[in-house]
N, C-alpha and C. Protein backbone atom coordinates (compact mmCIF):
# COMPACT_ATOMS: atom_id res chain seq x y z
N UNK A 1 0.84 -1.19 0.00
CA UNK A 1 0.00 0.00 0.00
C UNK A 1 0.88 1.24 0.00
N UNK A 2 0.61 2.10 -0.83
CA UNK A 2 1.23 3.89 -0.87
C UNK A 2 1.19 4.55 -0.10
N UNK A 3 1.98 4.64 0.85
CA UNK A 3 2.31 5.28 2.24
C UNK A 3 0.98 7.01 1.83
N UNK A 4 0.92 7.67 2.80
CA UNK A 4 0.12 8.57 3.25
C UNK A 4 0.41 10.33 2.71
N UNK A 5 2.19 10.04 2.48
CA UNK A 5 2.54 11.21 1.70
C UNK A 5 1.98 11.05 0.13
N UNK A 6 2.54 10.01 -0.23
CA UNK A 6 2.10 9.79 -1.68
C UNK A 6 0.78 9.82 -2.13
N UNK A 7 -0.17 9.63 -0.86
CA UNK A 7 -1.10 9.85 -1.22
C UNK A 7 -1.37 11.24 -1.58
N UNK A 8 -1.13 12.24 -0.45
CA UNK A 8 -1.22 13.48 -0.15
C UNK A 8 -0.40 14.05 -1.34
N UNK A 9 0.36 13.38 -2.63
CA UNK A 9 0.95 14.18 -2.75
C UNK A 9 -0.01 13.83 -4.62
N UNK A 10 -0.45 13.00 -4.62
CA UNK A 10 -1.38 12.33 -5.79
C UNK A 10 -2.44 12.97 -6.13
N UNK A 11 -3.27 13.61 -4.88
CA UNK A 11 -3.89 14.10 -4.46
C UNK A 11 -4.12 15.53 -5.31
N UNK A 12 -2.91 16.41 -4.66
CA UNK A 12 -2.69 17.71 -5.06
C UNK A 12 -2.12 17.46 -6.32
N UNK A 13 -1.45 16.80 -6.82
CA UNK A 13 -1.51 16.65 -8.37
C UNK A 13 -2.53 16.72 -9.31
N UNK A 14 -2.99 15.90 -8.64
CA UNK A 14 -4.78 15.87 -9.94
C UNK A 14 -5.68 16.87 -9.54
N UNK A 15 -5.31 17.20 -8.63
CA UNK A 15 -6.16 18.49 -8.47
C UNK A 15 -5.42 19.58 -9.15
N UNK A 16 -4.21 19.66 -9.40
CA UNK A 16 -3.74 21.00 -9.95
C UNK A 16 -3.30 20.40 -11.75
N UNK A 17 -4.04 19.14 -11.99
CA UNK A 17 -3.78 19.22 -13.51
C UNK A 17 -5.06 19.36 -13.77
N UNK A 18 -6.34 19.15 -12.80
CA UNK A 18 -8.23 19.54 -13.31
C UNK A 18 -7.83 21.00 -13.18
N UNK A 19 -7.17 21.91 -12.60
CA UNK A 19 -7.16 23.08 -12.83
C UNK A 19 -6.40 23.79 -13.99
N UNK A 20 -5.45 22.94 -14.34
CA UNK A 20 -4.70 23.75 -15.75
C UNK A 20 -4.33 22.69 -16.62
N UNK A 21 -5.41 22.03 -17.09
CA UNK A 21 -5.71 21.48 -18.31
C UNK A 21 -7.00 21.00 -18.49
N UNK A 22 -8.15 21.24 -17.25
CA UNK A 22 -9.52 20.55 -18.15
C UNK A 22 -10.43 22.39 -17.91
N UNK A 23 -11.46 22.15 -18.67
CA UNK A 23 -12.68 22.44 -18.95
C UNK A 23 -13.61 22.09 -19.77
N UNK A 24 -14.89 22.53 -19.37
CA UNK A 24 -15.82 21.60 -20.44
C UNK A 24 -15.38 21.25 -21.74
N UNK A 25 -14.46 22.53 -22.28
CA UNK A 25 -14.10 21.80 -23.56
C UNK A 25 -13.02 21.07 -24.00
N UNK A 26 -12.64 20.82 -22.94
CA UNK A 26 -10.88 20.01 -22.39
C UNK A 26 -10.74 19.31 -22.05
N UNK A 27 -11.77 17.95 -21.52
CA UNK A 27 -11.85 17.11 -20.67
C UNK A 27 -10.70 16.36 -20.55
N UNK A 28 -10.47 15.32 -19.76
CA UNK A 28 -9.35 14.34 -19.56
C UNK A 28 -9.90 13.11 -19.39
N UNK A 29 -9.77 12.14 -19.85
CA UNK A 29 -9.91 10.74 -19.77
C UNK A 29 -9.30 10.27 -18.81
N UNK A 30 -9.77 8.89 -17.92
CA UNK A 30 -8.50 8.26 -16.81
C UNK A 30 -7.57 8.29 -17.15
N UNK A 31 -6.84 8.01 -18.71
CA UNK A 31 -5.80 7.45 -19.30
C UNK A 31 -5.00 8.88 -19.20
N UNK A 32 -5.34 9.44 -19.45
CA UNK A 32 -4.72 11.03 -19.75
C UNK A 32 -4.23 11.93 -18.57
N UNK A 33 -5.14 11.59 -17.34
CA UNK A 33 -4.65 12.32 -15.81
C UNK A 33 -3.45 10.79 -15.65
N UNK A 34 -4.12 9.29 -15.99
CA UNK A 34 -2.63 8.42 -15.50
C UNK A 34 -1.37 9.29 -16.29
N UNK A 35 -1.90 9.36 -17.09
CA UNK A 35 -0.62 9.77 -17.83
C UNK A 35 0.37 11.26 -17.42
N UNK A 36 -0.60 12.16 -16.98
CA UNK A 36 0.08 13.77 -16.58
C UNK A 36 0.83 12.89 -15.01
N UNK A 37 0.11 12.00 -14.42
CA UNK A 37 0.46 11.91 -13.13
C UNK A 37 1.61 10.95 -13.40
N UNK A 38 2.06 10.11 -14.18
CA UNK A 38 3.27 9.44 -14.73
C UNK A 38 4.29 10.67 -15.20
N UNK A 39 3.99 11.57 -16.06
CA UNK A 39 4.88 12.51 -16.10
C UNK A 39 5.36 13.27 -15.08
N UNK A 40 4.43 13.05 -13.81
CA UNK A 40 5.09 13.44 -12.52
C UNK A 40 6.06 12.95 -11.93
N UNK A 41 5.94 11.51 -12.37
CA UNK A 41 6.78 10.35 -11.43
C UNK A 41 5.64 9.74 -10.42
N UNK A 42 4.37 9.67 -10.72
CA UNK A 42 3.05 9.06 -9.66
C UNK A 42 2.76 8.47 -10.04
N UNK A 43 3.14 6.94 -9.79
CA UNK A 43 2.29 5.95 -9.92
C UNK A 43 0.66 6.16 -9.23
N UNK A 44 -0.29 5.75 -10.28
CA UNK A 44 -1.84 5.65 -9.73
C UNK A 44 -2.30 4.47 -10.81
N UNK A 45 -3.31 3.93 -9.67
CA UNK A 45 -4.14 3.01 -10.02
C UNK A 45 -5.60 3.72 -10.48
N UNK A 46 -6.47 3.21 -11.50
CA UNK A 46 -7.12 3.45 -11.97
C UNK A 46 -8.41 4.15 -10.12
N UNK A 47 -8.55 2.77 -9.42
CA UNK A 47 -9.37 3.08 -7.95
C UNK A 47 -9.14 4.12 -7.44
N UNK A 48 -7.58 4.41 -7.36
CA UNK A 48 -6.96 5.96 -6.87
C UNK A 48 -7.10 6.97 -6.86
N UNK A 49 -7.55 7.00 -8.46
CA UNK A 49 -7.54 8.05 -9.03
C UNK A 49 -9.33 8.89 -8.79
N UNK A 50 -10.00 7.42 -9.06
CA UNK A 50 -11.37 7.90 -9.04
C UNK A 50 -11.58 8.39 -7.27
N UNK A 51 -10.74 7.52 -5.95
CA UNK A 51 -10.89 8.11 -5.04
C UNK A 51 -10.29 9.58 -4.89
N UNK A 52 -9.31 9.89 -5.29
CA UNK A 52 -9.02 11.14 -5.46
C UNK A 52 -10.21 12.31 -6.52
N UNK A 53 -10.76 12.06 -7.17
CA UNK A 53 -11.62 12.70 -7.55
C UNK A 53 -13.30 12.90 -6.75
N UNK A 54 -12.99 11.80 -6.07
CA UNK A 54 -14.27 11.65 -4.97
C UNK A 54 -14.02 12.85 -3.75
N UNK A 55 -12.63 12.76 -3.10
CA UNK A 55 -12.43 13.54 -2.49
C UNK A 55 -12.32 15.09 -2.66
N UNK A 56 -11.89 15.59 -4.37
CA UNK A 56 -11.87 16.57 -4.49
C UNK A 56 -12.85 17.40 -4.69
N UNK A 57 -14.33 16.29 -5.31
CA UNK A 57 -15.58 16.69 -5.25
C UNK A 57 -16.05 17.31 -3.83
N UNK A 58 -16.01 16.18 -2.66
CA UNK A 58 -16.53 16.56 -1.27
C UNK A 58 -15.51 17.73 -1.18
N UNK A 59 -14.78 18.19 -1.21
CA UNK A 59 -13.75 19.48 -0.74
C UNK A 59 -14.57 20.84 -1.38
N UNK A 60 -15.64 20.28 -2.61
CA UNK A 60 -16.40 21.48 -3.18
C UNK A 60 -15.85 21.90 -4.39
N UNK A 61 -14.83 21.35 -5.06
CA UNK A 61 -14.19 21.05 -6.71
C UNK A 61 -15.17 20.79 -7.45
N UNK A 62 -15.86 21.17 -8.49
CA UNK A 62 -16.53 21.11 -9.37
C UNK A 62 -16.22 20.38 -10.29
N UNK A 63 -16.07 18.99 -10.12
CA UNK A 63 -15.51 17.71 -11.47
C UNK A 63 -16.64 17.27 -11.69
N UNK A 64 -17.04 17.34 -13.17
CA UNK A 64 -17.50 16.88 -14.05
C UNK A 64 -17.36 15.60 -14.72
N UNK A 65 -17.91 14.52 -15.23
CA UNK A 65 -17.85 14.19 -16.66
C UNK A 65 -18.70 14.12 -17.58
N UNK A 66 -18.08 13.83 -18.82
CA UNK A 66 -19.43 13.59 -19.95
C UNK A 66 -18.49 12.12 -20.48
N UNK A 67 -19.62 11.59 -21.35
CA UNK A 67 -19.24 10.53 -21.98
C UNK A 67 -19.20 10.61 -23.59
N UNK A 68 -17.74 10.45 -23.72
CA UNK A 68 -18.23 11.60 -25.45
C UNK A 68 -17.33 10.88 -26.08
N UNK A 69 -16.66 9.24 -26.76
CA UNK A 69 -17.07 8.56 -26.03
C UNK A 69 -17.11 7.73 -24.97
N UNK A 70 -15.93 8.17 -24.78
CA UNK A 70 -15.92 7.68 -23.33
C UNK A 70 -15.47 8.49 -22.16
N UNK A 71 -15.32 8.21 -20.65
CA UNK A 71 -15.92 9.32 -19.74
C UNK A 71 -14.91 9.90 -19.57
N UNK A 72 -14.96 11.11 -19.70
CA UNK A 72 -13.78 12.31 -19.66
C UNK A 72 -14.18 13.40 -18.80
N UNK A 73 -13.45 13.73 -17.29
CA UNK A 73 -13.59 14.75 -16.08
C UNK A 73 -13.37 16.23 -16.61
N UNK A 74 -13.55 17.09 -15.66
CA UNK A 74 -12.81 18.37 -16.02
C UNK A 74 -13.76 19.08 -14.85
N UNK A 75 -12.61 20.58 -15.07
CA UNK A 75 -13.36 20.98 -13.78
C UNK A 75 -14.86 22.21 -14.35
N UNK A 76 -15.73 22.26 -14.04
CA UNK A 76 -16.92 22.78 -14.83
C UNK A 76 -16.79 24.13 -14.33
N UNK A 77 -17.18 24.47 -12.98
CA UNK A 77 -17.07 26.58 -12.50
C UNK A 77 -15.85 26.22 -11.83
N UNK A 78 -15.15 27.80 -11.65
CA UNK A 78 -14.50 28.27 -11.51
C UNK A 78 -14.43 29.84 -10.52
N UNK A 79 -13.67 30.16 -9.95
CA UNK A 79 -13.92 31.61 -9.42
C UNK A 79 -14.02 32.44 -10.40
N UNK A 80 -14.12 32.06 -11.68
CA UNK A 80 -14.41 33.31 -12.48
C UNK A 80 -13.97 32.82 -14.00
N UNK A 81 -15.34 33.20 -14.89
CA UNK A 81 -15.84 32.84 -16.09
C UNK A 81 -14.83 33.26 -16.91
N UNK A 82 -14.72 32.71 -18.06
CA UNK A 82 -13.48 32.89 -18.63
C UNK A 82 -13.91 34.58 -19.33
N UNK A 83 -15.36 35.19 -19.41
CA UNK A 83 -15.65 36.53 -19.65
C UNK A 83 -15.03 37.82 -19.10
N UNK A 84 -15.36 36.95 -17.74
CA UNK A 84 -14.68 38.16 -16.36
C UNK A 84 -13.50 37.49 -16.15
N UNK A 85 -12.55 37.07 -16.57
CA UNK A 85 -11.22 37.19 -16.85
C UNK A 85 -10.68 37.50 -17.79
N UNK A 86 -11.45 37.51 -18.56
CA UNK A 86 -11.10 38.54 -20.21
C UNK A 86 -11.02 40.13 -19.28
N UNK A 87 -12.39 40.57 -18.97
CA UNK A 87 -12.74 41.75 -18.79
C UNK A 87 -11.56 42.38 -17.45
N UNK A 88 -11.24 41.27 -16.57
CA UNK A 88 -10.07 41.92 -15.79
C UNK A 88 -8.79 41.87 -16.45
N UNK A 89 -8.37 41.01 -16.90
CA UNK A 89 -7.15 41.83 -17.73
C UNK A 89 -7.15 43.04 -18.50
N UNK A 90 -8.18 42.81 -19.64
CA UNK A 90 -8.36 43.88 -20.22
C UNK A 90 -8.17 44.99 -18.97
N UNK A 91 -9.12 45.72 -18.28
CA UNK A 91 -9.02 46.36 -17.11
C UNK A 91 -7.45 46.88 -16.97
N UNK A 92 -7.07 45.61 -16.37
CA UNK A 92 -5.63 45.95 -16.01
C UNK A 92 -4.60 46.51 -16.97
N UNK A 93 -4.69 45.93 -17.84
CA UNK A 93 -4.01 46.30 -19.31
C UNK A 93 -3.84 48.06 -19.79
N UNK A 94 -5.52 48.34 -19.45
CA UNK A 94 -5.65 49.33 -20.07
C UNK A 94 -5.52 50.49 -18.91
N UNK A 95 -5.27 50.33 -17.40
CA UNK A 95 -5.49 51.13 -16.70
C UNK A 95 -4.14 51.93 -16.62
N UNK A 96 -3.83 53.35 -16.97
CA UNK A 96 -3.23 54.30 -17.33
C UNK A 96 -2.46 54.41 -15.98
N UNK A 97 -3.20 53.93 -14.73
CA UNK A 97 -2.31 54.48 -13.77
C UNK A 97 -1.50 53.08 -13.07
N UNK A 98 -1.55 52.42 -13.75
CA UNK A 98 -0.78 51.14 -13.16
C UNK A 98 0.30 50.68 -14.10
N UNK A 99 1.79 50.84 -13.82
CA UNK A 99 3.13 50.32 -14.55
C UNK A 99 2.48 49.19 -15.31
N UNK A 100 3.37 49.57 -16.53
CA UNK A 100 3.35 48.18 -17.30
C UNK A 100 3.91 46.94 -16.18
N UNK A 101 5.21 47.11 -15.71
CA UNK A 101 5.28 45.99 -14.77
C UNK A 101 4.67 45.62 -13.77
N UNK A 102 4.00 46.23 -13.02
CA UNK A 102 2.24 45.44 -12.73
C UNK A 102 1.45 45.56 -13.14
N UNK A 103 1.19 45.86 -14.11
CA UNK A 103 0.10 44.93 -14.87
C UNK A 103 0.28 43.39 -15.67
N UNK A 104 1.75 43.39 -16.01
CA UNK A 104 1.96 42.11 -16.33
C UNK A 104 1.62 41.12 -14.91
N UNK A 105 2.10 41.89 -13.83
CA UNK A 105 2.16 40.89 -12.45
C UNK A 105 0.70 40.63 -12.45
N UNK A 106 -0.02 41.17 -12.55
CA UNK A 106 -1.51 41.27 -12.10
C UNK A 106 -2.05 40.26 -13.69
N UNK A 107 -2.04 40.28 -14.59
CA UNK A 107 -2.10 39.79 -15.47
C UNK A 107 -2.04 38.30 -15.61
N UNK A 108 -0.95 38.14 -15.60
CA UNK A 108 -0.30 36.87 -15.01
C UNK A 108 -0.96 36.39 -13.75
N UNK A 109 -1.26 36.65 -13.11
CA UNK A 109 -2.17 35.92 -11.63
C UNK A 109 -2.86 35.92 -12.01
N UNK A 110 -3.97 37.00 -12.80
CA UNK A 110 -5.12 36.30 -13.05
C UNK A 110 -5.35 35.56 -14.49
N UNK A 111 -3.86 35.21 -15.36
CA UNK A 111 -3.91 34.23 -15.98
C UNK A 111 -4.23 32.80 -15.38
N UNK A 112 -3.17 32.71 -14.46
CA UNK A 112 -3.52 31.88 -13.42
C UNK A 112 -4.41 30.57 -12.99
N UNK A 113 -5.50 31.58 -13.18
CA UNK A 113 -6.62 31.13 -12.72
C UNK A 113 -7.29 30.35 -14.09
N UNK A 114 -6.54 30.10 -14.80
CA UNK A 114 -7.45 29.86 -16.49
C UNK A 114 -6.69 28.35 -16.63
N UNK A 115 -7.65 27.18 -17.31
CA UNK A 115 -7.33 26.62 -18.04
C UNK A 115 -6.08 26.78 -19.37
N UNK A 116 -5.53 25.95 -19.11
CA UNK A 116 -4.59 26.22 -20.85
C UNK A 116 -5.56 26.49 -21.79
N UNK A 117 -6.47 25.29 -21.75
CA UNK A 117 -7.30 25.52 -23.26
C UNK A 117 -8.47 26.86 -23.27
N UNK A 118 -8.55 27.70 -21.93
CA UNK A 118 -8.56 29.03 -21.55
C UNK A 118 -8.22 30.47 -21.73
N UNK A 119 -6.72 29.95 -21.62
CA UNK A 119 -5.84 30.90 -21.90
C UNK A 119 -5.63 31.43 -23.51
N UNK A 120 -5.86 30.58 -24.26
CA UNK A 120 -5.98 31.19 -25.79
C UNK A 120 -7.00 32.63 -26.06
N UNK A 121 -7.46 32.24 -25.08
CA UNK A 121 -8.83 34.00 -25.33
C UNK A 121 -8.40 35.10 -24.36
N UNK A 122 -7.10 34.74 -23.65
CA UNK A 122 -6.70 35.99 -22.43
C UNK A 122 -5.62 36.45 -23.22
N UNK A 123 -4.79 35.66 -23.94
CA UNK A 123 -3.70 36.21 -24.59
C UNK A 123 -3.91 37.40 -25.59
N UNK A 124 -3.07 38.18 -25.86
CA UNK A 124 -2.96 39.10 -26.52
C UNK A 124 -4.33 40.01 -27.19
N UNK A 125 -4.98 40.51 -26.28
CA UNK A 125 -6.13 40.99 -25.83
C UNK A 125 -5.69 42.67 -26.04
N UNK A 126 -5.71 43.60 -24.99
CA UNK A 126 -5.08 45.12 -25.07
C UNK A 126 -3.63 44.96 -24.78
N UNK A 127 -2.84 45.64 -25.80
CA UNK A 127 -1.61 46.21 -25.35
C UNK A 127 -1.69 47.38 -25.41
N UNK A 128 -1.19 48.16 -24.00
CA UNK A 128 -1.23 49.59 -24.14
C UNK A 128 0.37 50.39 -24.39
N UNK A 129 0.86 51.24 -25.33
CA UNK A 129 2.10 51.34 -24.84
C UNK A 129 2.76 51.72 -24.11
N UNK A 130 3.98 51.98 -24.30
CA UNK A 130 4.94 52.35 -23.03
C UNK A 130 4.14 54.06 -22.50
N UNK A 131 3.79 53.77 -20.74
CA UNK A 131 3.42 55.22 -20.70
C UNK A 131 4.35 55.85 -19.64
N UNK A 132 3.97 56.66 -19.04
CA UNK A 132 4.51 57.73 -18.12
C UNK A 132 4.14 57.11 -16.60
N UNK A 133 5.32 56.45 -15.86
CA UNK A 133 4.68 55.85 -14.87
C UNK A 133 5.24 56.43 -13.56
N UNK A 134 5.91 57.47 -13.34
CA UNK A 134 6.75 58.33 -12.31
C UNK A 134 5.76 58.11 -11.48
N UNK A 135 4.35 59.37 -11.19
CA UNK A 135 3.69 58.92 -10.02
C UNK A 135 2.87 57.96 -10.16
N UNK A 136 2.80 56.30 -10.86
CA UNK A 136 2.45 55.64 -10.17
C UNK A 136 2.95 54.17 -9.84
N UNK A 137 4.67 54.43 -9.34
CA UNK A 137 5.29 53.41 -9.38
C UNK A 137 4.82 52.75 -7.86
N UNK A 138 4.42 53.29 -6.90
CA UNK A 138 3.83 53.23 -5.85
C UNK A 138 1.99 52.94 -5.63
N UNK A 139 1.97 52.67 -6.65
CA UNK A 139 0.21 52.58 -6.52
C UNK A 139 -0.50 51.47 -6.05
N UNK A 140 0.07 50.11 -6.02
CA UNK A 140 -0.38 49.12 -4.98
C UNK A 140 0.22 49.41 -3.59
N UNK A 141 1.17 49.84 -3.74
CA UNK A 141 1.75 50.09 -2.02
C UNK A 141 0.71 51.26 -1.33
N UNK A 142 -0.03 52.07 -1.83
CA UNK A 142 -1.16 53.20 -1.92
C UNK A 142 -2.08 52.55 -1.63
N UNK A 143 -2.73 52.02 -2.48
CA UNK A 143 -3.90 51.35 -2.31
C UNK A 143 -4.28 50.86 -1.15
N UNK A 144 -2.70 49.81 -0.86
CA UNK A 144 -3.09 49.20 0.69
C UNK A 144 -3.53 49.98 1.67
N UNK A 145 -2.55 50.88 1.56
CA UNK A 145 -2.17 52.15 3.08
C UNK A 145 -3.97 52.72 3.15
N UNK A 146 -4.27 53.32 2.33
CA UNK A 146 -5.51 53.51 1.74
C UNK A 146 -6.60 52.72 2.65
N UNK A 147 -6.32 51.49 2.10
CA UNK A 147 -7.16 50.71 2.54
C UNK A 147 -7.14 50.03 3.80
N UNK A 148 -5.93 50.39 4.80
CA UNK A 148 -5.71 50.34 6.19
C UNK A 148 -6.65 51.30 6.64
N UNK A 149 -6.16 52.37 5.73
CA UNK A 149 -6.83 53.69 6.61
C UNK A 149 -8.28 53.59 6.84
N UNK A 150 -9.03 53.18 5.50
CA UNK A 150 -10.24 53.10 5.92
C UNK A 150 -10.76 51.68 7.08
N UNK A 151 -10.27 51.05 6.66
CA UNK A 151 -10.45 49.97 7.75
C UNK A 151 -10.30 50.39 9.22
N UNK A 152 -9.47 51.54 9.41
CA UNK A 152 -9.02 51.92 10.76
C UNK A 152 -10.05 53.34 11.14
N UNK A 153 -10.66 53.71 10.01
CA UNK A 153 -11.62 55.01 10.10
C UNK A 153 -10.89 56.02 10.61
N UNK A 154 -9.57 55.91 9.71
CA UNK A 154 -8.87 57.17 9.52
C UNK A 154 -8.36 58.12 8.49
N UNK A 155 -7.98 59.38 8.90
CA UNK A 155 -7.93 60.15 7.73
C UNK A 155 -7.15 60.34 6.77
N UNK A 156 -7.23 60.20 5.67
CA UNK A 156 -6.03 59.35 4.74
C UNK A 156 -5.35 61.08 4.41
């Protein structure tokens, strides 16, 4: 039997390949998570695998399958529709008062959150060009302070 790490560690694998490689239109077959989880170096048994998907369901993971033709998982919602992750990059992209170098940071995290087969509709979306970023190389460090202040119901 597979000691308790390996489990734990099988576990968080297939949970972080239903997050960046399935969606409804991406699914994965058993054969295909054995296979990402072999490219790990994880041995899994077919039982394993489906208990690991049992568990990631009860945790509140949204796994799916369809049988198309045969049964293929993926993860169905998400914290956020692949629309409103269009619409926040864009956002970020285009916001005049935030460095190009965070907005890539910010960009990138909420690439993140996307399927690969996802990510084809976030890519190359707004480029804004090089702008004038003197006062706002400080603007997340702002924001926070900002947002202490009001939390503290003080006067900024």
């Amino acid at each position: 039997m597979a000691n308790q790490k390996d489990q734990k560690r099988k576990l968080l694998a297939i949970q972080r390949i239903f997050l960046e490689k399935t969606d409804p239109s991406h699914p994965l077959t058993l054969a295909q998570i054995t296979e990402e989880l072999a490219a790990l170096d994880i041995d899994a048994e077919r039982k394993s695998i489906y208990a690991c998907i049992d568990a990631l369901r009860e945790a509140g993971m949204d796994i799916q399958m369809k049988r198309d033709p045969y049964p293929a998982y993926y993860v169905d919602r998400r914290h956020f529709t692949p629309g409103e992750m269009t619409l926040l990059v864009d956002i970020v992209r285009s916001c005049p008062s935030i460095t190009n170098a965070n907005a890539a940071m910010l960009t990138k995290k909420i690439m993140g959150l996307a399927s690969e087969g996802q990510l084809a509709g976030l890519k190359g979306r707004i480029d804004v060009p090089e702008r004038d970023h003197r006062r706002s190389k400080y603007l997340l460090f702002n924001v926070r302070k900002i947002q202490e202040a009001i939390r503290r119901k003080k006067q900024v």
